[in-house]
Structure formats: structure tokens, C-alpha cells
Protein backbone atom coordinates (compact mmCIF):
# COMPACT_ATOMS: atom_id res chain seq x y z
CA UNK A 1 16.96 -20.97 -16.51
CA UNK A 2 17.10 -17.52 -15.43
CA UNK A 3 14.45 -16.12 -16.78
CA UNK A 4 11.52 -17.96 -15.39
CA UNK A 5 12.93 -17.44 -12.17
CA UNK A 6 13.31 -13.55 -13.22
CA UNK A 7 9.90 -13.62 -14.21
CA UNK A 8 8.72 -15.27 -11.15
CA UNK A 9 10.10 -12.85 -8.87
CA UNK A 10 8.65 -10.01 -10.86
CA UNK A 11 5.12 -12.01 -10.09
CA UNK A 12 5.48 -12.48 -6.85
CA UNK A 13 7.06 -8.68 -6.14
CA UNK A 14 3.69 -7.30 -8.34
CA UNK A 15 1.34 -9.91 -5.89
CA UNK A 16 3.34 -8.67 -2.49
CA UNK A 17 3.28 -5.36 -3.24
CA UNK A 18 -0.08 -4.91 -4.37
CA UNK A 19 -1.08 -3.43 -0.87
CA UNK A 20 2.23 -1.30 -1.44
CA UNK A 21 0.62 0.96 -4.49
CA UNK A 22 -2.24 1.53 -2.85
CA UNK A 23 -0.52 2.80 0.32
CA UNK A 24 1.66 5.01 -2.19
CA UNK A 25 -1.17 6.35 -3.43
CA UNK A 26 -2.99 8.01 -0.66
CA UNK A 27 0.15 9.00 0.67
CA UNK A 28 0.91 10.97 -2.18
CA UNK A 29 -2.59 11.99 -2.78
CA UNK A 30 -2.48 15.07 -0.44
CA UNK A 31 0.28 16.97 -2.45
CA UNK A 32 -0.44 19.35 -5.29
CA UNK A 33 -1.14 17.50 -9.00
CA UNK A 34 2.07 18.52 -10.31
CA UNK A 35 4.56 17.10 -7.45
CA UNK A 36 2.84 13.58 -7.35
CA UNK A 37 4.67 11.99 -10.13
CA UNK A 38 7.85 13.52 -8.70
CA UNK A 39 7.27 12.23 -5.40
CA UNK A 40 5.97 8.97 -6.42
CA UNK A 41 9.54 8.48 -8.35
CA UNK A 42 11.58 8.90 -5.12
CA UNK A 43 9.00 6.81 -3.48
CA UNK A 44 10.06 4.61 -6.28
CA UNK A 45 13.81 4.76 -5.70
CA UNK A 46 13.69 4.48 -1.64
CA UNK A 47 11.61 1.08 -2.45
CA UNK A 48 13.89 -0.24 -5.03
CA UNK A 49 16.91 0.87 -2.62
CA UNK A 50 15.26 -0.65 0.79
CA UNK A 51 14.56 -3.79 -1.02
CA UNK A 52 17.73 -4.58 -2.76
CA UNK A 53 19.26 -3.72 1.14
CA UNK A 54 16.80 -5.54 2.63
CA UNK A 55 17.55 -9.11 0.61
CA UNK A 56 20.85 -8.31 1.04
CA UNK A 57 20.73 -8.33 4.87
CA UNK A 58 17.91 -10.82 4.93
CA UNK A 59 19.69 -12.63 7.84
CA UNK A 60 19.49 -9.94 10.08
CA UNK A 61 16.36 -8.24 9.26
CA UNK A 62 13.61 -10.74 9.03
CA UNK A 63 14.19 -10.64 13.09
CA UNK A 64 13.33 -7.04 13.01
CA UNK A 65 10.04 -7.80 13.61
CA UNK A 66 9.34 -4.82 15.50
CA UNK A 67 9.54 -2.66 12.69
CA UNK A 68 6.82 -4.34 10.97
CA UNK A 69 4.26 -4.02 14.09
CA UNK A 70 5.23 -0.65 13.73
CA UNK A 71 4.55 -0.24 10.25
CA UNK A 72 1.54 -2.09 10.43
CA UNK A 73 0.11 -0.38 13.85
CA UNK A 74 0.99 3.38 11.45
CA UNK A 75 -1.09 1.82 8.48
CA UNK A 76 -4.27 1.53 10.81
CA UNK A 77 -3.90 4.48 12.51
CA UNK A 78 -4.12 5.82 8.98
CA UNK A 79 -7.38 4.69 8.32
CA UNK A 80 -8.63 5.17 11.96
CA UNK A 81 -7.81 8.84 11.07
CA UNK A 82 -9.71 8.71 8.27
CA UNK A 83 -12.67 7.54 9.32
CA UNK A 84 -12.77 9.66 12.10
CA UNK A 85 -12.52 12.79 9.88
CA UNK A 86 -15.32 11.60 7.80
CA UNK A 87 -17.49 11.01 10.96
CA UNK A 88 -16.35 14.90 12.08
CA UNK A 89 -17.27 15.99 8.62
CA UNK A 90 -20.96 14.58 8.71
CA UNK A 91 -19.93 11.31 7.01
CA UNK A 92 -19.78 12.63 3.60
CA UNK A 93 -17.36 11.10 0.94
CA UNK A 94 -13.89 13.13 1.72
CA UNK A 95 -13.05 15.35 -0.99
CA UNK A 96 -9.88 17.12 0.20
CA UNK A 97 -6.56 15.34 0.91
CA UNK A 98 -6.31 13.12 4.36
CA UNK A 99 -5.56 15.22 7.25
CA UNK A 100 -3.63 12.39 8.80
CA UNK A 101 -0.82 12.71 6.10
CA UNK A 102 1.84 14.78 6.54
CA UNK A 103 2.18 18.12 4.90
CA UNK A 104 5.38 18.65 2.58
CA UNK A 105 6.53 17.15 -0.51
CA UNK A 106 9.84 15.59 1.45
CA UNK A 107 7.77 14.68 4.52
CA UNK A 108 5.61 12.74 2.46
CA UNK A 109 8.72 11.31 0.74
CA UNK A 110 10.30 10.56 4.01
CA UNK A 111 6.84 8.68 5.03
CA UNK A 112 6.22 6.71 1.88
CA UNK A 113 9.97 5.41 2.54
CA UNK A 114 9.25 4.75 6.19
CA UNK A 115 6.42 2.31 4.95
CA UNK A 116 8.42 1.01 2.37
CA UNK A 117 10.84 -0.46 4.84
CA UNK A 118 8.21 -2.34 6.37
CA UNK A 119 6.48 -3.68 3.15
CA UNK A 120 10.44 -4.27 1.88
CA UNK A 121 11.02 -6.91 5.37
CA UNK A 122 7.39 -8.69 4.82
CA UNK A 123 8.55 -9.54 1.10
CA UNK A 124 12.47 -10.87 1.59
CA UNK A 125 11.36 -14.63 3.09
CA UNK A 126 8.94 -15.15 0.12
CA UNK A 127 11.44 -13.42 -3.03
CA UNK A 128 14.46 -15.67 -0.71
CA UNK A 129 13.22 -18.93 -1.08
CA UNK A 130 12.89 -18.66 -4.69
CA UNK A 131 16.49 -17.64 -5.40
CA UNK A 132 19.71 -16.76 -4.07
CA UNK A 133 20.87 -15.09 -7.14
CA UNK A 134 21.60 -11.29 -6.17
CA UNK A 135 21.63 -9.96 -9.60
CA UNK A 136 18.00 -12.04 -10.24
CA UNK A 137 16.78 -10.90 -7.10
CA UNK A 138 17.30 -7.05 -7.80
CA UNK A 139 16.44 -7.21 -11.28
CA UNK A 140 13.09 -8.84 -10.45
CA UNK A 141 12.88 -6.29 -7.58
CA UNK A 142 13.17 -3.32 -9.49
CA UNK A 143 10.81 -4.53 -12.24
CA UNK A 144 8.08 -5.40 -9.81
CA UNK A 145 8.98 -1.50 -8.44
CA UNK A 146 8.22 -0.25 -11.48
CA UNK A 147 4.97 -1.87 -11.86
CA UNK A 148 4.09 -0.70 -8.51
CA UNK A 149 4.66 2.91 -9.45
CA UNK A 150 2.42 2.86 -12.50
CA UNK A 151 -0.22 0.60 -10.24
CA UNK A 152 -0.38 3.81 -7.56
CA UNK A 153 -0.51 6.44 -10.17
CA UNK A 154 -3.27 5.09 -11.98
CA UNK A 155 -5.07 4.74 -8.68
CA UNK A 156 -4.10 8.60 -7.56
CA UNK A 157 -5.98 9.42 -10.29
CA UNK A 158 -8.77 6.94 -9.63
CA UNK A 159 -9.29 8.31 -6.57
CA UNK A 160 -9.52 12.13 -7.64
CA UNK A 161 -12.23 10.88 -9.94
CA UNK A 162 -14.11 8.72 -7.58
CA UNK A 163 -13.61 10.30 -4.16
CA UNK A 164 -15.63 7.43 -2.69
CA UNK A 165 -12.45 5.64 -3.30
CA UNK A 166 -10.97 6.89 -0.55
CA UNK A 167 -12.72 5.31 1.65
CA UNK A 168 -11.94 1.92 0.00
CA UNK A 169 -8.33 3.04 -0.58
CA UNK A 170 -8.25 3.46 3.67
CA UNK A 171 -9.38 0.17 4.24
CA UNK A 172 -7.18 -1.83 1.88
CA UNK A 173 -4.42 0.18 3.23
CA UNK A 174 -5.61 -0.88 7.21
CA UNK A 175 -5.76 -4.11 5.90
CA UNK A 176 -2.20 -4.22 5.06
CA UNK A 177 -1.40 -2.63 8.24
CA UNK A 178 -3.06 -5.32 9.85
CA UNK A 179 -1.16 -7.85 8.07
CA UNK A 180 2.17 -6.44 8.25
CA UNK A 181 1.34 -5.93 12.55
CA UNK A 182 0.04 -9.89 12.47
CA UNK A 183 3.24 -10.90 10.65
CA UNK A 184 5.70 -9.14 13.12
CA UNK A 185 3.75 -10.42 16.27
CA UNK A 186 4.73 -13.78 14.79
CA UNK A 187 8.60 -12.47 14.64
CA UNK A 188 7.89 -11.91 18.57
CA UNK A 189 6.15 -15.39 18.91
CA UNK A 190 8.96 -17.21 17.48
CA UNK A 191 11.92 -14.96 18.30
CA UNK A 192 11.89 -13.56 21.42
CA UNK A 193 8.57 -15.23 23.50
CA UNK A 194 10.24 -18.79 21.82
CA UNK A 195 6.32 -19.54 21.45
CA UNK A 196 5.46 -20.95 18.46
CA UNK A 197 1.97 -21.83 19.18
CA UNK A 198 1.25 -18.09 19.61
CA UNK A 199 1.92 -17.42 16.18
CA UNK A 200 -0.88 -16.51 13.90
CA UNK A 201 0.21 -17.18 10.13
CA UNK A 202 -2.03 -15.11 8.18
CA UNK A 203 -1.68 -17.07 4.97
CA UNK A 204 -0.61 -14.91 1.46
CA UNK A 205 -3.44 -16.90 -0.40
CA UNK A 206 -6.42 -15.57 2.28
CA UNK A 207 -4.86 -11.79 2.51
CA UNK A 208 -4.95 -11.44 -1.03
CA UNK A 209 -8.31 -12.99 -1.67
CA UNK A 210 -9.57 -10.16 0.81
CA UNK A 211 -7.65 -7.38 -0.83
CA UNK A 212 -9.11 -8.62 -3.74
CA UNK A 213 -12.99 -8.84 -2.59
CA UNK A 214 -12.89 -5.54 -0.90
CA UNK A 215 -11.24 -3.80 -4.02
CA UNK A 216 -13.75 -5.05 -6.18
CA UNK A 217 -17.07 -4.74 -4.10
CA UNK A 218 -15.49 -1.18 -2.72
CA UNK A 219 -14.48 -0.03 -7.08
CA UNK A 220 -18.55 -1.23 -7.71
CA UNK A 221 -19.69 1.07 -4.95
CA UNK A 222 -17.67 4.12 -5.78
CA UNK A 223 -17.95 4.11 -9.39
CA UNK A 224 -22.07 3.76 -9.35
CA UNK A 225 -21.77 6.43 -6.48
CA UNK A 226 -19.69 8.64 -8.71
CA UNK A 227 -22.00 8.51 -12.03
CA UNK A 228 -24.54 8.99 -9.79
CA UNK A 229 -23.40 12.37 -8.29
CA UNK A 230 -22.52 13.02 -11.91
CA UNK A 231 -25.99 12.65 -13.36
CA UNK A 232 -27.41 14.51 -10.65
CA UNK A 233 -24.93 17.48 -11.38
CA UNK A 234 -26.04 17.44 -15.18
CA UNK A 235 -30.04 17.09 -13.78
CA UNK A 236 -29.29 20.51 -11.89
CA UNK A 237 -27.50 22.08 -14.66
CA UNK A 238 -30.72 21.08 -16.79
CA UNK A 239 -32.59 22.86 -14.49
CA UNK A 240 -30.79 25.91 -13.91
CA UNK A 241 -28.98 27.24 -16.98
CA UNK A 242 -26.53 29.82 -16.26
């Protein structure tokens, strides 16, 4: 009986967080090739550690829900900054690290946990109602962890190959910002404001459908862009040899 609930926690952790590796990713993205993977594995431990915490205080923190307004409100200023520096630059794809991360291999460590305590509150109501079962809960939690971590460094290096995927990266990761900043103005609603009719109720199905649609239309668009530019740099070496 316990593993097909194991198993579908690990599913639902690899479907809730899949807005998670892509926020790890151009986080990291900024630091030097050879301290990604290092950061990415603390990144790794601080979510594992905030989530097991977080289902363990579930009570008490799904009525924090001004830390996921926060979180989500820093997730679109994220890609706000982005854009912005790409309009600055002439609108060209960016091909140096986001200027809106923060410089440092701890700083960024310290900010991919920051978000992780925000993704780690939008997931406990959704990995609770499956289970009470500690030891199931952090076994599935640290599985689904794991999967994030290879998920973001497969697409670190998908965007260093297709820097147009930047661009897509930003808005998948205001997208989650958005939904993390809808989901805590429903803590409000219901919490403090006692107005449940305020409430919005983004629904898991529709957020991932969209994650999903702009992912694939935005992976189409960078990958023709980048054998294009590639072809093009081949054309000019054809026409002038060194």
C-alpha cells in the first residue's frame, strides 16, 4: 500500500515543482560553469530541507500566505528585469547572465532557497491530502527533489545553447510568480479579509496546461532561432576563410 502512495507523491512533487527547475535554473545560470552543479546541490538540499519542515508545520504555514505574494511578486520582478534589459540592449536575444540575479555563489544560494520556501508552502495542501505518513511524505519529497535537480541542469545547459531560451525561461518563471502571488491573495481572502468570494482559485490543471503551451511553442521558437544563427555562422565562415 505504500508504494503507490510513494509513487504518487513523487508525481505530484515532479508536476508541482516543474515551475521550481526552471526557476533554479536561471538563478543559477549567472555563475561560472564550474560552480553550477555545486550550487544547484545546496539548492537541492535547502528544498529537500524547507519541504520536509514545511509538511511538518503544515498547520501553521499554509496561513503564511504572505510569503507566497512575496515570492510570487520577486518571480515577476524577475522577468520584468529581464525584459527591460533586453529592451536597453536593442532587443537582442540576451547572451550574458541576468543582471537582475544576484552576484555570488552563496547569494545565489541564499536566493534559490528564498524561492524555495515559497514553492515548498504552495505544494504542502496538495502532497497533505494524499497522506499523513511522515516517512512517505519525505521520501516522496526528496525523490521528486532529485528529479527537479536533474530537470534544471539539463535546462542550464539548454539555455547556454539556445540563448533565446531565456526569454522563454523568464516567462515560465513570471508565470509561476504569478501563480504563487494569486495563491497567497487567496490565503488573504480567506484568512484575514474572511472573504471567500474574493478568492481566485487558479486551478493546477489550467497553470500547468499554460506552462506546458508556452514551453513548447517558446522550445520551437528558440531552437529554429538557434540553427538558424548557426547556419548563418557556417554561411560566413564559407565566405571568409581564415
Amino acid at each position: 500500500m505504500a508504494i503507490p502512495i510513494l509513487l504518487t507523491i513523487v508525481a505530484l512533487e515532479a508536476l508541482l515543482s516543474a515551475d521550481n527547475a526552471m526557476v533554479l535554473a536561471v538563478i543559477v545560470r549567472p555563475l561560472p560553469l564550474r560552480q553550477r552543479p555545486r550550487a544547484m546541490f545546496w539548492g537541492l538540499i535547502g528544498a529537500f530541507f524547507l519541504r520536509a519542515v514545511a509538511i511538518a508545520l503544515a498547520v501553521y504555514l499554509i496561513r503564511l500566505w504572505w510569503v507566497e505574494v512575496l515570492g510570487g511578486v520577486y518571480l515577476m520582478y524577475l522577468t520584468l528585469s529581464h525584459f527591460i534589459r533586453l529592451r536597453q540592449a536593442g532587443g537582442g536575444d540576451a547572451g550574458s547572465p541576468p543582471t537582475s540575479a544576484v552576484a555570488g555563489f552563496w547569494p545565489v544560494v541564499l536566493q534559490l532557497n528564498l524561492v524555495n520556501l515559497a514553492f515548498s508552502i504552495d505544494s504542502i495542501l496538495v502532497v497533505v491530502a494524499v497522506t499523513k505518513e511522515y516517512l512517505l511524505v519525505v521520501g516522496g519529497a526528496f525523490i521528486g527533489m532529485a528529479l527537479i535537480w536533474l530537470a534544471a541542469s539539463w535546462l542550464v545547459r539548454l539555455l547556454d545553447r539556445y540563448p533565446a531560451m531565456e526569454s522563454v525561461a523568464f516567462l515560465l518563471v513570471g508565470w509561476a510568480g504569478l501563480k504563487l502571488a494569486l495563491e497567497g491573495w487567496d490565503g488573504f481572502a480567506e484568512q484575514i479579509a474572511h472573504h471567500g468570494e474574493w478568492t481566485v482559485h487558479l486551478s493546477q490543471a489550467f497553470f500547468l496546461g499554460v506552462t506546458g503551451l508556452l514551453f513548447l511553442l517558446g522550445s520551437f521558437y528558440a531552437i529554429g532561432k538557434g540553427h538558424l544563427a548557426e547556419a548563418r555562422s557556417e554561411s560566413n565562415r564559407e565566405r571568409h576563410p581564415k
